[in-house]
C-alpha atoms as a PDB file:
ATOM      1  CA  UNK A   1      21.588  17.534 -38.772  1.00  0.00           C
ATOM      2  CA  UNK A   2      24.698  16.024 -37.524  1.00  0.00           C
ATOM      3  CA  UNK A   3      23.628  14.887 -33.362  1.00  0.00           C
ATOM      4  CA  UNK A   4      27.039  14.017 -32.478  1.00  0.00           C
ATOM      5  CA  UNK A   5      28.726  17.432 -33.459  1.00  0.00           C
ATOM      6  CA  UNK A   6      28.342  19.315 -29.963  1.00  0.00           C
ATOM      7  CA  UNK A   7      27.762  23.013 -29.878  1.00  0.00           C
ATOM      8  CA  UNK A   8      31.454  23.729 -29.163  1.00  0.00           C
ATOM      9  CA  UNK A   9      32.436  21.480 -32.929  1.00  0.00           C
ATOM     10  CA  UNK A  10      30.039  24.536 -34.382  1.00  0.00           C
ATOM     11  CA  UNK A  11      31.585  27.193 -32.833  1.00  0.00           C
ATOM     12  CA  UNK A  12      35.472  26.188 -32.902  1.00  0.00           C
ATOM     13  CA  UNK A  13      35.183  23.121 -35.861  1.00  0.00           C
ATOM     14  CA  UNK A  14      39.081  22.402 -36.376  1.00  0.00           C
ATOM     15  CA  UNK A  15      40.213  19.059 -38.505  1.00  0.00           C
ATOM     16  CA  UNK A  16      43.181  17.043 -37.832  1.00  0.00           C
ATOM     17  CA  UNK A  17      44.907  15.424 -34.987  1.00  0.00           C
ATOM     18  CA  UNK A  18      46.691  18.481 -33.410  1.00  0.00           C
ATOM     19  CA  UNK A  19      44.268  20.963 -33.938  1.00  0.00           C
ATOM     20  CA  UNK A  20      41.789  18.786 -32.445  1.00  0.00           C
ATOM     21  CA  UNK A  21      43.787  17.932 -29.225  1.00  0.00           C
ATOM     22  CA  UNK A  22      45.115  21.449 -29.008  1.00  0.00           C
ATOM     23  CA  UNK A  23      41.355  22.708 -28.908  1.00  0.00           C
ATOM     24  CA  UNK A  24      40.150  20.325 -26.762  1.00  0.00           C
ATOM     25  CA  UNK A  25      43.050  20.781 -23.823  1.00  0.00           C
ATOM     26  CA  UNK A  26      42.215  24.828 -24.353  1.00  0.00           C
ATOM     27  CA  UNK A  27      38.340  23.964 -23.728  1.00  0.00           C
ATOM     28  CA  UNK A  28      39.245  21.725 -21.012  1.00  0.00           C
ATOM     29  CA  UNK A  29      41.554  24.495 -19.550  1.00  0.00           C
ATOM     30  CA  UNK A  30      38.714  27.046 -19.782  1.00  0.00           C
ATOM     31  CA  UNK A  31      36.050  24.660 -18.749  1.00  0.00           C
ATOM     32  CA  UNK A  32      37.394  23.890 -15.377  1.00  0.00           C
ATOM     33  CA  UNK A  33      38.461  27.392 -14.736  1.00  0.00           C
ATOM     34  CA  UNK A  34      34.777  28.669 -15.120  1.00  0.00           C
ATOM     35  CA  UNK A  35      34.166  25.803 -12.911  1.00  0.00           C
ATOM     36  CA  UNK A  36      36.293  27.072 -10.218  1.00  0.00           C
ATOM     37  CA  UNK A  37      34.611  30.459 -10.524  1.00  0.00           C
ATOM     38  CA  UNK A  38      31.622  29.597 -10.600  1.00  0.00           C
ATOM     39  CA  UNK A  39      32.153  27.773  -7.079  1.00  0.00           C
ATOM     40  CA  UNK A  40      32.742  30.829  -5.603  1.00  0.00           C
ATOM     41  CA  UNK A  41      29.791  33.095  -7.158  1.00  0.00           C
ATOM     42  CA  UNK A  42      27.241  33.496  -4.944  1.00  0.00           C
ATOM     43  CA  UNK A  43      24.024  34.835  -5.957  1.00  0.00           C
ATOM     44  CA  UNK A  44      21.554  35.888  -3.326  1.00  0.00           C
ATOM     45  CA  UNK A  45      18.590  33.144  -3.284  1.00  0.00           C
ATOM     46  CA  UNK A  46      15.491  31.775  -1.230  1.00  0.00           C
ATOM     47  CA  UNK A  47      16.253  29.927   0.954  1.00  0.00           C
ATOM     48  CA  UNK A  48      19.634  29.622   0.494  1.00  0.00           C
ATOM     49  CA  UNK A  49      22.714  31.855  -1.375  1.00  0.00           C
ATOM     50  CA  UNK A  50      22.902  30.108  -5.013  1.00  0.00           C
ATOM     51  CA  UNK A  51      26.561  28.879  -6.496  1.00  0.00           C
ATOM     52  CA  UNK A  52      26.705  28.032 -10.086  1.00  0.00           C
ATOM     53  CA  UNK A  53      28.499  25.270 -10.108  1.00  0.00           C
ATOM     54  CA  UNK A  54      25.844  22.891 -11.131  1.00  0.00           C
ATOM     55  CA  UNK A  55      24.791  25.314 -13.797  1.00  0.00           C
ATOM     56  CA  UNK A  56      28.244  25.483 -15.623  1.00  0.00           C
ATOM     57  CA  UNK A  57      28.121  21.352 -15.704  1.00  0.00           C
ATOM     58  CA  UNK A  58      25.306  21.841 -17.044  1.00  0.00           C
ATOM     59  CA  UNK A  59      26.265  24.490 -20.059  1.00  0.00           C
ATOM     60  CA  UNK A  60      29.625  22.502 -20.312  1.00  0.00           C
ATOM     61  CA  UNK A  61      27.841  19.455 -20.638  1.00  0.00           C
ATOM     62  CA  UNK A  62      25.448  20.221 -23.233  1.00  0.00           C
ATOM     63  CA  UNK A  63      28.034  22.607 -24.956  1.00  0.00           C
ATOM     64  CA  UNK A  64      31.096  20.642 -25.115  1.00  0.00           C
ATOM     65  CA  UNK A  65      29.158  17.144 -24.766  1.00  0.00           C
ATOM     66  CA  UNK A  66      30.612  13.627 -24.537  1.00  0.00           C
ATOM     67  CA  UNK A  67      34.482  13.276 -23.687  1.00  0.00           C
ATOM     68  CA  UNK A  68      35.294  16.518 -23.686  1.00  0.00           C
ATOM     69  CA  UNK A  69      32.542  17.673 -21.221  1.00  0.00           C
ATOM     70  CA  UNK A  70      33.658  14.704 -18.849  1.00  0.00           C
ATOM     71  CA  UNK A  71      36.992  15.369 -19.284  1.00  0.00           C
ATOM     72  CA  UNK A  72      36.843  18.780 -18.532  1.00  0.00           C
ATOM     73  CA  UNK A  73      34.344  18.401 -15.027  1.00  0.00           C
ATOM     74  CA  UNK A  74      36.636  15.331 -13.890  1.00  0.00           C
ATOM     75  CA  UNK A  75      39.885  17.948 -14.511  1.00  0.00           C
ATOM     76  CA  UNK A  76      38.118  20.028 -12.075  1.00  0.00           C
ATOM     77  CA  UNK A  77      37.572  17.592  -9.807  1.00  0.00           C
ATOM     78  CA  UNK A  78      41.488  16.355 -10.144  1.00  0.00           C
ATOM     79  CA  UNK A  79      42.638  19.655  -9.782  1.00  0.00           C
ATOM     80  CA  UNK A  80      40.534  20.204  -6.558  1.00  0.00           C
ATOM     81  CA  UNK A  81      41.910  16.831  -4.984  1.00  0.00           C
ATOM     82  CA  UNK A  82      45.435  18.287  -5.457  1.00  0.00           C
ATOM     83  CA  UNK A  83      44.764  21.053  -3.274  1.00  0.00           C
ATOM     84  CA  UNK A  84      43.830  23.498  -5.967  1.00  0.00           C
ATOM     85  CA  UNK A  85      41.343  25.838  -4.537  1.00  0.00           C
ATOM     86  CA  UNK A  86      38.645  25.033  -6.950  1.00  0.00           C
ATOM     87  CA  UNK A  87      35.748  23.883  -4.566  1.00  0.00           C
ATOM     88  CA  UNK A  88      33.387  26.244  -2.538  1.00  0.00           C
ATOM     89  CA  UNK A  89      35.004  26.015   0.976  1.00  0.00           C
ATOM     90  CA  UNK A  90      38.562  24.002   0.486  1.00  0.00           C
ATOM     91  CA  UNK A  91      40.189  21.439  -1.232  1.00  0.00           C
ATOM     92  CA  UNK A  92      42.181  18.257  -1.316  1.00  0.00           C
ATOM     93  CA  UNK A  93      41.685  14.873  -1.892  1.00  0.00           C
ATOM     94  CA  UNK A  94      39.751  15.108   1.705  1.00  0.00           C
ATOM     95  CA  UNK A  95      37.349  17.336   0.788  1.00  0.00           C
ATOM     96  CA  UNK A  96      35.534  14.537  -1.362  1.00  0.00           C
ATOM     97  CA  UNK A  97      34.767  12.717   1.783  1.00  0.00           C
ATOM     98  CA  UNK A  98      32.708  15.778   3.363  1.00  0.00           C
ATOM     99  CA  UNK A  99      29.083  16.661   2.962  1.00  0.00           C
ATOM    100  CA  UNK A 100      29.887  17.954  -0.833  1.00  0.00           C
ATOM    101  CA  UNK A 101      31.498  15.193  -2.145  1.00  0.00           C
ATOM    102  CA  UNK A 102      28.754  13.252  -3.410  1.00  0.00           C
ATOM    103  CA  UNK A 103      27.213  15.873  -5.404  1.00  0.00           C
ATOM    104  CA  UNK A 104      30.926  16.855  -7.132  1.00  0.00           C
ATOM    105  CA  UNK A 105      31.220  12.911  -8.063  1.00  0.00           C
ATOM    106  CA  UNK A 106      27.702  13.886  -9.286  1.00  0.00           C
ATOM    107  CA  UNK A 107      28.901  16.871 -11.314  1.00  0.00           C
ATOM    108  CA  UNK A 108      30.871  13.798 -13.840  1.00  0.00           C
ATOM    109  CA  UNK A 109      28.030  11.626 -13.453  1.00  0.00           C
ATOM    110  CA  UNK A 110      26.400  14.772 -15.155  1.00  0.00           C
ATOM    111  CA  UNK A 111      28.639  15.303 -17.652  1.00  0.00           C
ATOM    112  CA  UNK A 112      28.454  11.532 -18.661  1.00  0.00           C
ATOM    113  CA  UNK A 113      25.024  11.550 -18.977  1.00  0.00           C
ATOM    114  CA  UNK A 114      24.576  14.350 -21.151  1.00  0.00           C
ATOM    115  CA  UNK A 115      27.033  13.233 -23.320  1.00  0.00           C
ATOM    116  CA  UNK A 116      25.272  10.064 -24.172  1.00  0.00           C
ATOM    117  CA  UNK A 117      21.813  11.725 -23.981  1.00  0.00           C
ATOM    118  CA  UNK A 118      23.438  13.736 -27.197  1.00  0.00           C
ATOM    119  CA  UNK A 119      24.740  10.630 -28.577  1.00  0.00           C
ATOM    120  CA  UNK A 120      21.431   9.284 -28.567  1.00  0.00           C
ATOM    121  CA  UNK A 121      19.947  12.483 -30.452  1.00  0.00           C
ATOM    122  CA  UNK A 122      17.845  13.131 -27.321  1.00  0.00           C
ATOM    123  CA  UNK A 123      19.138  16.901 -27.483  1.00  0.00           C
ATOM    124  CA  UNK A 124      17.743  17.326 -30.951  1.00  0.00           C
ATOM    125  CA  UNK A 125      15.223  19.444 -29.935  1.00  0.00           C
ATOM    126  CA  UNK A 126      14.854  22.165 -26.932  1.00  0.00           C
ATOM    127  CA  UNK A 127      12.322  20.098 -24.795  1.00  0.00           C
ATOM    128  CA  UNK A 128      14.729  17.505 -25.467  1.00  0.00           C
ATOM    129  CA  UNK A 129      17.766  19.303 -24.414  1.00  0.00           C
ATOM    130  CA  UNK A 130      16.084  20.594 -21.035  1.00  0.00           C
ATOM    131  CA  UNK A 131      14.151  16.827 -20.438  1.00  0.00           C
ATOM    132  CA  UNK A 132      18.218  16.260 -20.856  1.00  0.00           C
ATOM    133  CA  UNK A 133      19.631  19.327 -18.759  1.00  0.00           C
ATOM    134  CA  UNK A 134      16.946  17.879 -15.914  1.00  0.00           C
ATOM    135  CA  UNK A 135      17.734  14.193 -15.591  1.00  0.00           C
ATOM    136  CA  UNK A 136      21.675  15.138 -15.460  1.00  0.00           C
ATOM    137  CA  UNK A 137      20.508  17.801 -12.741  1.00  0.00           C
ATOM    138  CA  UNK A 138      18.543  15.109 -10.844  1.00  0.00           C
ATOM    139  CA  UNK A 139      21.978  12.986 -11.223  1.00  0.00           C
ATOM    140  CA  UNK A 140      23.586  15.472  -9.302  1.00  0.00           C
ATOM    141  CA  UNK A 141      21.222  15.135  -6.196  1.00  0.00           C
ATOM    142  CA  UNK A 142      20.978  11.460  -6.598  1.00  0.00           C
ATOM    143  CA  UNK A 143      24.812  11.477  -5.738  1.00  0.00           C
ATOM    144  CA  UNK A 144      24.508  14.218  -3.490  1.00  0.00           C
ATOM    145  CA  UNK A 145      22.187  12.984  -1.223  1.00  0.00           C
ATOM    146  CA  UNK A 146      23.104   9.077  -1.348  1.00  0.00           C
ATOM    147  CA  UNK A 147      26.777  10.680   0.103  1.00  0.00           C
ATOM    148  CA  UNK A 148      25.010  13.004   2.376  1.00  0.00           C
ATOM    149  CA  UNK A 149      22.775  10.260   3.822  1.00  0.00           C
ATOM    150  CA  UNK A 150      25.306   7.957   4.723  1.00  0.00           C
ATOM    151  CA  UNK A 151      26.852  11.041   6.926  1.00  0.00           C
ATOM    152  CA  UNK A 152      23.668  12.661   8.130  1.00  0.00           C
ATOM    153  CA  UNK A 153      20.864  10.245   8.053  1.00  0.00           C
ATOM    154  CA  UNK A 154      18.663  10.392   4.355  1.00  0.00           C
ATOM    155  CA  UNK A 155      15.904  12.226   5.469  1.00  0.00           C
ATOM    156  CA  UNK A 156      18.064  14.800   6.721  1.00  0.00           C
ATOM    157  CA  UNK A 157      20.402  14.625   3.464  1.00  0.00           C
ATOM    158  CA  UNK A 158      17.276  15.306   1.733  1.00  0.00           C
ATOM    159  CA  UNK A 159      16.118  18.248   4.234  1.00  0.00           C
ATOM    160  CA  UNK A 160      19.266  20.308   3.886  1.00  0.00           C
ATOM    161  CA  UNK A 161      20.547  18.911   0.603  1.00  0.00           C
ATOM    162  CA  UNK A 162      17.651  19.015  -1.771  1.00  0.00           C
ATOM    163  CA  UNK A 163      14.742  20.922  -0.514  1.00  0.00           C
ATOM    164  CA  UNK A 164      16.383  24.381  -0.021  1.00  0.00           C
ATOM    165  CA  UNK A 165      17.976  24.167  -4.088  1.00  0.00           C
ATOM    166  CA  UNK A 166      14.670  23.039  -5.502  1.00  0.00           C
ATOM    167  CA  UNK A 167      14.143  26.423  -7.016  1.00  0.00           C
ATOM    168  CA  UNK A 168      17.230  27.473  -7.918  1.00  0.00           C
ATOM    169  CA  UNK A 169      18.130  24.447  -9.796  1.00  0.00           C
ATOM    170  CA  UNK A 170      15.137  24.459 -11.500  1.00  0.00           C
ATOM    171  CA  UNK A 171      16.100  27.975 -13.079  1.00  0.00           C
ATOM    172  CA  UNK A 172      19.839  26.764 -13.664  1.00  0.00           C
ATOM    173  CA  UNK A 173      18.269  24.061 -15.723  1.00  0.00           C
ATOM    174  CA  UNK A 174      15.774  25.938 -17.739  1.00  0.00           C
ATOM    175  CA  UNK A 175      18.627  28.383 -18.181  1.00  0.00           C
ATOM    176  CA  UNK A 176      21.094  26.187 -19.351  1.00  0.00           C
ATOM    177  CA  UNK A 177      18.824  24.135 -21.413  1.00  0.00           C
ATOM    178  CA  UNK A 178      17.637  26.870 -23.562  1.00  0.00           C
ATOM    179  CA  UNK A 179      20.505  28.245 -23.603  1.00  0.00           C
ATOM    180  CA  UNK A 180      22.271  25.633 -25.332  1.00  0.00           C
ATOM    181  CA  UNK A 181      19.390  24.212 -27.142  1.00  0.00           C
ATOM    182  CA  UNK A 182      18.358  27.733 -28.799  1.00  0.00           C
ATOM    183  CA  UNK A 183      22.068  28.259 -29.828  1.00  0.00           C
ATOM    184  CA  UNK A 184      22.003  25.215 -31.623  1.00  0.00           C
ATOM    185  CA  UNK A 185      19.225  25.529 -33.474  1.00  0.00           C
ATOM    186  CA  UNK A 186      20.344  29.275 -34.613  1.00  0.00           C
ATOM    187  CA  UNK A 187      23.206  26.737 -35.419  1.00  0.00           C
ATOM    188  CA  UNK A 188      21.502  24.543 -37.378  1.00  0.00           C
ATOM    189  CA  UNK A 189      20.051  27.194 -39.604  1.00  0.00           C
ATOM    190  CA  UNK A 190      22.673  28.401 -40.741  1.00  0.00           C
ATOM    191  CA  UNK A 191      24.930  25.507 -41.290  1.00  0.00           C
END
């Protein structure tokens, strides 16, 4: 099994310079529009309403993998800084210095990681792909909260901006993990 071919290289595999940059500016295209939708789907949660955000860098990540999953989160972000209306409440290059901007730097982070977790063959297999799906989720708070602490205070940061998406993170990752990591190896099966 090939580690560095990504779920997307199954579905779409294309050769050649042009077919490869045309598919890759489509994905990227596609990517960050789910991205903006899924900022602004709410699904009822305790103890808070859940966006999926964090769960489509998560399936984008894993899916698309390395540059192209970067690529396509940090288009989001570039498109939100330019006043695009990508982001839950707003947008603009201002928005990244309010309580959310730490975990939407975290979102790339994300994105980097699981690209190199896939480049080291750590998504092989599916505990590896949701040990994976978990540490980039984890990366997400990390930036999150180090942003939110420096405006609130970190045990605060922590209080609102960790505790109450414990749960619902935890399912975004165990969705998205086996998700991706079952599709691959129905992948693998039959390639």
């Amino acid at each position: 099994m090939q580690t560095n071919v990504s779920l997307m290289d199954r579905i779409w595999p294309v050769t050649g310079t042009v077919a490869k940059t045309t598919r890759a500016t489509v994905l990227i295209l596609v990517g960050s529009v789910l991205l903006a939708l899924s900022a602004h789907i709410q699904i009822p949660f305790w103890p808070v309403p859940m966006t999926m955000e964090s769960f489509v860098v998560l399936m984008l990540g894993l899916g698309y993998a390395g540059v192209l999953g970067s690529a396509t989160v940090f288009a989001f972000l570039v498109e939100g800084a330019l006043g695009f209306p990508v982001f839950v409440h707003g947008a603009g290059l201002a928005y990244f210095a309010g309580p959310t901007g730490g975990y939407l730097v975290g979102f790339l982070a994300a994105a980097l990681l699981l690209g190199e977790f896939r480049r080291r063959g750590w998504t092989r297999s599916i505990p590896g792909t949701l040990a994976s799906a978990l540490i980039a989720d984890i990366a997400i708070f990390v930036f999150g909260v180090a942003w939110l602490s420096v405006l609130i205070g970190f045990d605060k940061a922590v209080a609102v901006g960790v505790v109450p998406f414990v749960l619902g993170d935890a399912l975004k990752v165990l969705v998205a993990g086996l998700s991706v990591g079952v599709l691959e190896r129905a992948g693998n099966k039959t390639a």
